[in-house]
Structures are given as structure tokens and as C-alpha cells.
C-alpha atoms as a PDB file:
ATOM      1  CA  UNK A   1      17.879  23.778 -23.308  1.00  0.00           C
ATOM      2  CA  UNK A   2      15.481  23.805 -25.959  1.00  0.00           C
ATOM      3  CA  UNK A   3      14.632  19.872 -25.550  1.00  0.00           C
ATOM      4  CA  UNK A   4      13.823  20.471 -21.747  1.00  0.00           C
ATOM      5  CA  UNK A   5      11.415  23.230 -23.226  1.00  0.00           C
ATOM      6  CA  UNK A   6       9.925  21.098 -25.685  1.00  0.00           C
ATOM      7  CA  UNK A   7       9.170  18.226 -23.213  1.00  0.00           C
ATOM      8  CA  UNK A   8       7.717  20.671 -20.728  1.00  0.00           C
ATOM      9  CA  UNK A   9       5.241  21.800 -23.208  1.00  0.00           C
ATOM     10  CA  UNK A  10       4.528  18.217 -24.436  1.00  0.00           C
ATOM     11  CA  UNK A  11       4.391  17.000 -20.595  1.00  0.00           C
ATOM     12  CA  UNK A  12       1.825  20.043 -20.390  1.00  0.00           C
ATOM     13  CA  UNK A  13      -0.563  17.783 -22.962  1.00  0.00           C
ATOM     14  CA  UNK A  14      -0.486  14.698 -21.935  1.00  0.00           C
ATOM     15  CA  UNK A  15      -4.346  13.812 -20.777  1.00  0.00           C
ATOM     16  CA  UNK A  16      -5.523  12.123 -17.987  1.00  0.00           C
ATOM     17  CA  UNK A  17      -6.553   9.635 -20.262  1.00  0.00           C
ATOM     18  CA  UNK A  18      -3.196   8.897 -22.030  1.00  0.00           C
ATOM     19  CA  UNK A  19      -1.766   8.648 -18.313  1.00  0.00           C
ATOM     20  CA  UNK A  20      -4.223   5.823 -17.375  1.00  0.00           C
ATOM     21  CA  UNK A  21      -3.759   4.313 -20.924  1.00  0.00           C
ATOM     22  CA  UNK A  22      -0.291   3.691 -20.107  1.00  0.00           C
ATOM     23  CA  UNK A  23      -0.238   2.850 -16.608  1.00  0.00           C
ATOM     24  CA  UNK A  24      -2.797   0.197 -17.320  1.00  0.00           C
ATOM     25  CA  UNK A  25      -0.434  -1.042 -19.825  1.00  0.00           C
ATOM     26  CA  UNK A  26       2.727  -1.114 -17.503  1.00  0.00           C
ATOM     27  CA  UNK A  27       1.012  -2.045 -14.464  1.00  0.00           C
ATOM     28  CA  UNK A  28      -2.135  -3.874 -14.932  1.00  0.00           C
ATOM     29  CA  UNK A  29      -3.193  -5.018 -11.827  1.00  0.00           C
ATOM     30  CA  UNK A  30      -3.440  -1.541 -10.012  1.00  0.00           C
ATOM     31  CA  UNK A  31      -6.433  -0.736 -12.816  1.00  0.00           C
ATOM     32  CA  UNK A  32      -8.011  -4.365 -11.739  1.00  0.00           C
ATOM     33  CA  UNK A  33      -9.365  -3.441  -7.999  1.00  0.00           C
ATOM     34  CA  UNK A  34      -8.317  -6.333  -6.858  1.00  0.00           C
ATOM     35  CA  UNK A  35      -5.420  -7.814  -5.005  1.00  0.00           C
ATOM     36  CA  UNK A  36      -2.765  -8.382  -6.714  1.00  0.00           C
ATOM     37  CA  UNK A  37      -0.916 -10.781  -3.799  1.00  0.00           C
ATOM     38  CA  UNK A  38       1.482  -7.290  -3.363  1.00  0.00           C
ATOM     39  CA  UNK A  39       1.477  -4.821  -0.903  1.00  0.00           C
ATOM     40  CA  UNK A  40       2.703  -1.197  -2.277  1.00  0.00           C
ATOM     41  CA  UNK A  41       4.532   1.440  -0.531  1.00  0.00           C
ATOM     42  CA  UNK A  42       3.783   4.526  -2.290  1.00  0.00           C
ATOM     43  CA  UNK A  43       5.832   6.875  -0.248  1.00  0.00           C
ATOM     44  CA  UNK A  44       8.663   4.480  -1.469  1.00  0.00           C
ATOM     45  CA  UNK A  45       7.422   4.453  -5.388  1.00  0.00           C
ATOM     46  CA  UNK A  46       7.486   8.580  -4.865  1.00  0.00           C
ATOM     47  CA  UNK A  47      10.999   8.157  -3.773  1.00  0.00           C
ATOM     48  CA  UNK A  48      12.720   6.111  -5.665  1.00  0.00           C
ATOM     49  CA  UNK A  49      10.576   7.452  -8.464  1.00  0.00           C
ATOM     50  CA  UNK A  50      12.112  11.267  -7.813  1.00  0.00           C
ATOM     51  CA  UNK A  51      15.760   9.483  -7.281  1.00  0.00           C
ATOM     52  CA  UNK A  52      15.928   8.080 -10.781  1.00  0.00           C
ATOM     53  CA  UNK A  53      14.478  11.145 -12.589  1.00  0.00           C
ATOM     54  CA  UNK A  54      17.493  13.187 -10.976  1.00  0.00           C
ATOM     55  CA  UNK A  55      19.769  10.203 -11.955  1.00  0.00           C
ATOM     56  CA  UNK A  56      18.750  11.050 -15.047  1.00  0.00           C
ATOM     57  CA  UNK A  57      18.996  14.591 -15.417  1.00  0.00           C
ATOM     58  CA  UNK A  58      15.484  15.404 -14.360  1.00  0.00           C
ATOM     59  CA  UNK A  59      16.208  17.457 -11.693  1.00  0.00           C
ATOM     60  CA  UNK A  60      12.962  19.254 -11.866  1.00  0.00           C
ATOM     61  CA  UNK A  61      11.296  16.441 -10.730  1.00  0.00           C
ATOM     62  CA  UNK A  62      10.293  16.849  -7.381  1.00  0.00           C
ATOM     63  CA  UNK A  63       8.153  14.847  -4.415  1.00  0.00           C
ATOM     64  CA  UNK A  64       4.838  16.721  -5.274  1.00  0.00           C
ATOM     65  CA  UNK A  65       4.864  16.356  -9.200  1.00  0.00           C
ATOM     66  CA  UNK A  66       5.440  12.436  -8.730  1.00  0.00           C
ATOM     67  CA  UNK A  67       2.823  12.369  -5.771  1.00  0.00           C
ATOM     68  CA  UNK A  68       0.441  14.428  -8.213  1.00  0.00           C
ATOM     69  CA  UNK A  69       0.253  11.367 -11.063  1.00  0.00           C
ATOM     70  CA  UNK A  70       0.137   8.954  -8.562  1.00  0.00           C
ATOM     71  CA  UNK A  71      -2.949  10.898  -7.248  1.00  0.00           C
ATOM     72  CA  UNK A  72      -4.432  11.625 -10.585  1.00  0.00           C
ATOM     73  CA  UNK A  73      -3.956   7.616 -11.201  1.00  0.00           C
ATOM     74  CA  UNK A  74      -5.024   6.060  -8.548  1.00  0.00           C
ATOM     75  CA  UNK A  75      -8.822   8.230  -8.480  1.00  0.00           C
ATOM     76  CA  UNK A  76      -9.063   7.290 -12.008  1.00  0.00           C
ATOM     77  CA  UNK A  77      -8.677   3.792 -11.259  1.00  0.00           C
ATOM     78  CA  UNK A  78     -11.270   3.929  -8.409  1.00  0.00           C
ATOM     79  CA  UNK A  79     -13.768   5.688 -10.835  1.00  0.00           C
ATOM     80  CA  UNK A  80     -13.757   2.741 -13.798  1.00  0.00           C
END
């Protein structure tokens, strides 16, 4: 139990900054404003988002965490 502690408390650091860092890196054209020729179903990302964290043992991983980055993403990709 003491690695699900540890990655709660590490989750608990990780800046809004590092999140964009590597979203920008894994997906590149959400950060771009433009179009990138594909249309995105978010409530669909959330889902199958949440479905493989519980495939994976994450079962803490809920709807309104995943929701939550997405969130915090997507307004700092409309402020740059």
C-alpha cells in the first residue's frame, strides 16, 4: 500500500505546468489552436480514460479526476 501512498503524494505535486509540458509533448496539436483535421469526443477520452486506469489497478480513478486535467488542460491551452 505504501506505493499507492507515495504516488498520491507525488500526484499531489505535479504543476500545472509539468501537466501542459507533457501533454504538449504527447499530443501536440491540441496546444496548436488549430485544427488538427480530427474531431474529439471528450466524454469518450474521460471514459475510456477511467476504463484503463481501473484495468490497471487504478481504481481510484474516477469520471471527475480525469474530467478535472482535461479541464485544467484545455484552459491552459486557450491562455498561450
Amino acid at each position: 500500500m505504501n506505493a499507492v501512498e507515495n504516488i498520491n503524494l507525488s500526484w499531489n505535486e505535479v504543476t500545472d505546468k509539468c501537466l501542459k509540458g507533457v501533454w504538449n509533448n504527447i499530443w501536440p496539436d491540441i496546444g496548436k489552436g488549430g485544427d488538427s483535421g480530427h474531431s474529439v469526443d471528450l466524454n469518450r477520452i474521460v471514459e475510456e480514460t477511467v476504463e484503463l486506469a481501473k484495468q490497471t489497478s487504478l481504481d481510484e480513478v474516477n469520471v471527475e479526476d480525469v474530467e478535472k486535467i482535461v479541464e485544467v488542460f484545455l484552459m491552459m491551452s486557450l491562455r498561450n
